[in-house]
Protein backbone atom coordinates (compact mmCIF):
# COMPACT_ATOMS: atom_id res chain seq x y z
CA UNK A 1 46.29 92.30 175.05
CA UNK A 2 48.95 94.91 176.21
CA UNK A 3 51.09 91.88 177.90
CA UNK A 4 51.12 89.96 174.45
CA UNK A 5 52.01 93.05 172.74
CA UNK A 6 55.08 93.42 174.93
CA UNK A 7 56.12 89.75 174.76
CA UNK A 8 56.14 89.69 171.51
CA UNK A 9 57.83 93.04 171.60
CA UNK A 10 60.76 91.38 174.00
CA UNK A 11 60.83 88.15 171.57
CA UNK A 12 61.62 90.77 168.69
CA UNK A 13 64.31 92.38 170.09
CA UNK A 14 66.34 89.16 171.06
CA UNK A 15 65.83 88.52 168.30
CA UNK A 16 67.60 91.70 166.63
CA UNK A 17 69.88 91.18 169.72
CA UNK A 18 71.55 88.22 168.97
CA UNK A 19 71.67 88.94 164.82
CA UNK A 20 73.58 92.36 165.77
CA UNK A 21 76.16 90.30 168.33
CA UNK A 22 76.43 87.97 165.49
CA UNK A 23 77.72 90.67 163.22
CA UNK A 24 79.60 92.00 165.82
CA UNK A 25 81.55 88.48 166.83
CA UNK A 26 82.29 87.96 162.65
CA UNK A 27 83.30 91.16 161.79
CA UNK A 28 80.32 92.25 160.16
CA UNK A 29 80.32 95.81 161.81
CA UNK A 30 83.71 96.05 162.91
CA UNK A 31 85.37 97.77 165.86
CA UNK A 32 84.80 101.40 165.71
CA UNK A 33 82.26 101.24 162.83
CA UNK A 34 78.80 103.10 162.27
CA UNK A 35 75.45 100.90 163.28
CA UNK A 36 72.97 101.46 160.26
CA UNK A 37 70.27 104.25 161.03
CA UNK A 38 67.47 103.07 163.10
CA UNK A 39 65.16 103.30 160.41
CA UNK A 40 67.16 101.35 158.36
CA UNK A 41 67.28 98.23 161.13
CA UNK A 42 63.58 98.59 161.59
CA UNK A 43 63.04 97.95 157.64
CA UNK A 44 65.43 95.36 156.82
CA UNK A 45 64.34 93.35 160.81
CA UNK A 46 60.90 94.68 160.36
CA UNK A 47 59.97 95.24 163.31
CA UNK A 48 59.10 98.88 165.18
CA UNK A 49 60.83 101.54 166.31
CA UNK A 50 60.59 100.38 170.38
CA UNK A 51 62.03 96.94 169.62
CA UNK A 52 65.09 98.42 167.70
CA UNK A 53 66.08 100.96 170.94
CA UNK A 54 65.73 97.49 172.76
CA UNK A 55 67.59 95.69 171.58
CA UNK A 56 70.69 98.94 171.15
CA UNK A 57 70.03 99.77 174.24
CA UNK A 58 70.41 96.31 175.77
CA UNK A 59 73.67 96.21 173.45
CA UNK A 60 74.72 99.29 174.73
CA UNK A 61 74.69 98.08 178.58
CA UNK A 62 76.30 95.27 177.59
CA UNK A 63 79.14 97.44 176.51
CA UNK A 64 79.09 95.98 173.27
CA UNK A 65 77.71 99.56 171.38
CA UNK A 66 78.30 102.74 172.60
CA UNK A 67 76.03 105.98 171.59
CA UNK A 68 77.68 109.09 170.12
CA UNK A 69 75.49 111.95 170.82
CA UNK A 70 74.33 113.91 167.32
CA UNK A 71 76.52 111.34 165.81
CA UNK A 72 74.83 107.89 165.84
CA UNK A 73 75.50 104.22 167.55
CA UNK A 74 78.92 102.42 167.17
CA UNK A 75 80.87 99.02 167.72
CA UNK A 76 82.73 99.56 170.90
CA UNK A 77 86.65 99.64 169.89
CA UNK A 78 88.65 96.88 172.00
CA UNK A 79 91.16 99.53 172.87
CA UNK A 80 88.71 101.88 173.83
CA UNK A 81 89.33 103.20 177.61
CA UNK A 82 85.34 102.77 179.47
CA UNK A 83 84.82 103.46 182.80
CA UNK A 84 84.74 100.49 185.40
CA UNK A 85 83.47 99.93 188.93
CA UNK A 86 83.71 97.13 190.93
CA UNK A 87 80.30 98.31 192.80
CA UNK A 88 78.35 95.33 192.38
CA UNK A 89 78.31 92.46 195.11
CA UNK A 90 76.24 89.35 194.88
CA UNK A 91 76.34 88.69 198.77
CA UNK A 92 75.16 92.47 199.31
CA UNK A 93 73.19 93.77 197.22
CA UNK A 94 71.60 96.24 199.41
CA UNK A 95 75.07 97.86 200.43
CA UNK A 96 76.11 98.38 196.80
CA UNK A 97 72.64 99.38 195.91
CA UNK A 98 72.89 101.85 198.35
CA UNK A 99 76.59 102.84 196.62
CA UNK A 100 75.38 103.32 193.62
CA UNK A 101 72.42 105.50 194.71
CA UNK A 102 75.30 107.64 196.35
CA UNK A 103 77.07 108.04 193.57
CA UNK A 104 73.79 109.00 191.36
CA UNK A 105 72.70 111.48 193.86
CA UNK A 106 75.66 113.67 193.07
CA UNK A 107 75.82 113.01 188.90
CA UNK A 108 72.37 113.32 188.27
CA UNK A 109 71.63 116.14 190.13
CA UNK A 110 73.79 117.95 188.18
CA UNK A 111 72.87 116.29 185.10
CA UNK A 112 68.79 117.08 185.76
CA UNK A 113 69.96 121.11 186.55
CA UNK A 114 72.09 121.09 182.84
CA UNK A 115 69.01 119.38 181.08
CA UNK A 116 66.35 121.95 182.86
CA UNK A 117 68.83 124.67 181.56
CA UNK A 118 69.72 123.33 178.39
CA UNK A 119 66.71 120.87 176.90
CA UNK A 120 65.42 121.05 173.42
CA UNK A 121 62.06 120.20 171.77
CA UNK A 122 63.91 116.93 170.83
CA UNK A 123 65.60 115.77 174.11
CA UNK A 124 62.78 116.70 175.54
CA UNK A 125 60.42 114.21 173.23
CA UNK A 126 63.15 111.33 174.23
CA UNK A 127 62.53 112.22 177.95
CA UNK A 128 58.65 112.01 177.69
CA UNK A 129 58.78 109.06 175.01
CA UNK A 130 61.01 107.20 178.30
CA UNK A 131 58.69 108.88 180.83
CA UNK A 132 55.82 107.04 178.51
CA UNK A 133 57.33 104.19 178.02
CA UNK A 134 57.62 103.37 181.57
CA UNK A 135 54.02 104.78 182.80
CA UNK A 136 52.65 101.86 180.23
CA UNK A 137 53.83 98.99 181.83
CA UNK A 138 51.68 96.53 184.22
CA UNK A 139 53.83 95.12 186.62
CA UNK A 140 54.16 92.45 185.36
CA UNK A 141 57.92 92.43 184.58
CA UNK A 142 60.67 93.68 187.04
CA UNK A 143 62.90 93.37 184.47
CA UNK A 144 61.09 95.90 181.93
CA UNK A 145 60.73 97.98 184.81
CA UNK A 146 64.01 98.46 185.75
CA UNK A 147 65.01 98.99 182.08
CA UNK A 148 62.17 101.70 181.24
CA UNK A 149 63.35 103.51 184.51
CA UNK A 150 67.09 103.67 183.29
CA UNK A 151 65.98 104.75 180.19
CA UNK A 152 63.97 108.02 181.55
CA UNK A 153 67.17 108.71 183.51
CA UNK A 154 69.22 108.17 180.29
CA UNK A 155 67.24 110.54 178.65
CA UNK A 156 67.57 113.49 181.13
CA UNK A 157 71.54 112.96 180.80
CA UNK A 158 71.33 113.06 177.18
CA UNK A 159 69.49 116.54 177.47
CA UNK A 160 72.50 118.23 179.79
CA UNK A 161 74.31 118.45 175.93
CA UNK A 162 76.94 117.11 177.66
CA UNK A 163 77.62 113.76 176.51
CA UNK A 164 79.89 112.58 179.15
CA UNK A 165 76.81 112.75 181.82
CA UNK A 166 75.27 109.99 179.55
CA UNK A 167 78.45 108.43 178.71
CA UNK A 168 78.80 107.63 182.44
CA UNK A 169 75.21 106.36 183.31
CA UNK A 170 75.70 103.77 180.45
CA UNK A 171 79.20 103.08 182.07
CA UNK A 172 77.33 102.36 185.24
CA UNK A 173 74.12 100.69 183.33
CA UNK A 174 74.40 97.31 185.30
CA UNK A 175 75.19 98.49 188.60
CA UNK A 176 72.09 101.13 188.45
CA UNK A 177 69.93 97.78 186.34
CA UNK A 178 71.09 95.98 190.35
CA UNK A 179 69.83 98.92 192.08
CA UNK A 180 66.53 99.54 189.87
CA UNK A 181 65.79 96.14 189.90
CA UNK A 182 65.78 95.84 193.92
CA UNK A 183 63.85 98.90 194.25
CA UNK A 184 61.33 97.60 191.81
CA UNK A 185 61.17 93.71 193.54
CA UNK A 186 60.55 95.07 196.88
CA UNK A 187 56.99 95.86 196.10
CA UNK A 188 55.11 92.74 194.95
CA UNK A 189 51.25 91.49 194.54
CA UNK A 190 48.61 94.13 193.94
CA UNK A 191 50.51 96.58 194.91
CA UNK A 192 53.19 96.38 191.61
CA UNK A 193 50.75 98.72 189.40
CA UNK A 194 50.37 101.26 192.62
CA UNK A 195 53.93 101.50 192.66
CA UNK A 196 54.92 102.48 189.31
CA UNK A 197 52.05 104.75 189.59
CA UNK A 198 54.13 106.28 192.64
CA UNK A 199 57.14 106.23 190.44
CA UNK A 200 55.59 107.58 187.43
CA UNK A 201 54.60 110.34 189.35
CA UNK A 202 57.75 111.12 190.78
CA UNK A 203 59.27 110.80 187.32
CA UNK A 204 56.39 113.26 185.83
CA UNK A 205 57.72 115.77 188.40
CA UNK A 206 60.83 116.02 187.20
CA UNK A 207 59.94 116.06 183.38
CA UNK A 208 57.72 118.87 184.55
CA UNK A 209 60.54 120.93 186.00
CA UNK A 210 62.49 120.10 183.13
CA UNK A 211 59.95 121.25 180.80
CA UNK A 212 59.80 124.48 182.67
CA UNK A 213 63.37 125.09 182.48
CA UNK A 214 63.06 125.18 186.47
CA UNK A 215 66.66 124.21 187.28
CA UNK A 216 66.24 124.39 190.96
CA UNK A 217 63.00 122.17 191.02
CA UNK A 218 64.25 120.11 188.68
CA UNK A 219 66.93 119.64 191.06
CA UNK A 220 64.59 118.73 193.99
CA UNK A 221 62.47 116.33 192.31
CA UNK A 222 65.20 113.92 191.02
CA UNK A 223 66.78 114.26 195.02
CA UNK A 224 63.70 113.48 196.81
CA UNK A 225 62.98 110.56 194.40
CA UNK A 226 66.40 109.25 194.64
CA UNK A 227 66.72 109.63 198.46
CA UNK A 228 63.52 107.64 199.20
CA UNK A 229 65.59 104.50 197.88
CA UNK A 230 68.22 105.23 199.21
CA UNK A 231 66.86 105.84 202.79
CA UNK A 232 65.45 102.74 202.61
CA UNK A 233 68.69 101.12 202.26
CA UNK A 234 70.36 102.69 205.04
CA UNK A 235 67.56 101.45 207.36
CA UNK A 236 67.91 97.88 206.19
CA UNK A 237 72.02 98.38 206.59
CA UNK A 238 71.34 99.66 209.80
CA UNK A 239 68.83 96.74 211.10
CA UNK A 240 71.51 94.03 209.85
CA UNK A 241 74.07 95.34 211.68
């Protein structure tokens, strides 16, 4: 029942996917211009609340949206400056996996301590609603996985009140979707629901820290979860070479 439930979950938001890029490509919501409210997409699409994020989130790593913290969602302006690396490398995915996981280590370390210090009763409702969101799945999609785990991190950036830390995760949102979704395929079979198990666990550390307003464990939790990954990569690096 669950697994229908989230097909026909993914079916609605392409759904509201390509309708919004078809406003986008005629003009519809211009450049620069104000995305109606979510509850006003959910009424006139009528679908729920989870399909809408969906599908603006999935907009909004396609660097077609961008979010505006307090503010609301907008049309990314052509002339607007956004971050770019050149990370990503179909021959090698493990090497820029394991560049990417770098790079996190030292933003969201940061970005975990600001959101322990700084977290309110509503960023903290996003994190858990993320932290939920990914401790319902079944395994049975890598993709969904790899989104949902984004997402928690997404969250904790958006609770630093700082909107540049999330600013640059959704920069990076397909080279850290590469890196999420190896992680995530490198455990297959039975095992899948043990592992995000593992990685909910890991996950309900940190949100526990965070709750706490325990900066420094906060700190450790997101590094040791990282670091496993990444680990891993530099032993595969090391056995190819």
């Amino acid at each position: 029942m669950e697994t229908t439930v989230r097909g026909r979950r993914a079916n609605l938001a392409e759904t509201v996917i390509r309708e919004l890029s078809n406003r986008i490509d005629s003009g519809t919501y211009g450049p620069g211009e104000k995305l109606p409210s979510e509850q006003a997409l959910c009424q006139e699409f009528n679908v729920s609340r989870p399909v809408i994020r969906e599908a603006v989130a999935s907009l909004r790593l396609g660097g077609r949206l961008i979010a505006r913290q307090g503010v609301g969602v907008f049309v990314v302006e052509p002339d607007v400056k956004r971050i770019g690396f050149a990370i990503s490398s179909v021959v090698d995915d493990v090497r820029a996996a394991a560049h990417i996981l770098e790079l996190r280590l030292g933003v969201e370390t940061e970005s975990v301590a600001r959101a322990a210090e700084r977290r309110t009763p509503a960023t903290l409702a996003g994190i858990t609603e993320a932290f939920d969101r990914f401790n319902a799945l079944d395994g049975s999609s890598l993709e969904e996985e790899a989104r949902a785990d984004f997402e928690f991190h997404l969250a904790i950036a958006r609770a630093t009140n700082n909107p540049h830390f999330s600013e640059l995760l959704e920069a990076l949102g397909p080279d850290i979707i590469l890196d999420l979704n190896l992680k995530h395929s490198q455990v297959s079979g039975k095992n899948r629901l043990a592992h995000i198990k593992k990685i909910g666990r890991e996950h309900g550390a940190i949100l526990s820290a965070i709750t706490m307003g325990d900066v420094a464990g906060a700190r450790s939790a997101l590094r040791k979860h990282l670091e496993e990954s990444l680990s891993r990569y530099q032993r595969l690096l090391a056995e190819s070479n």
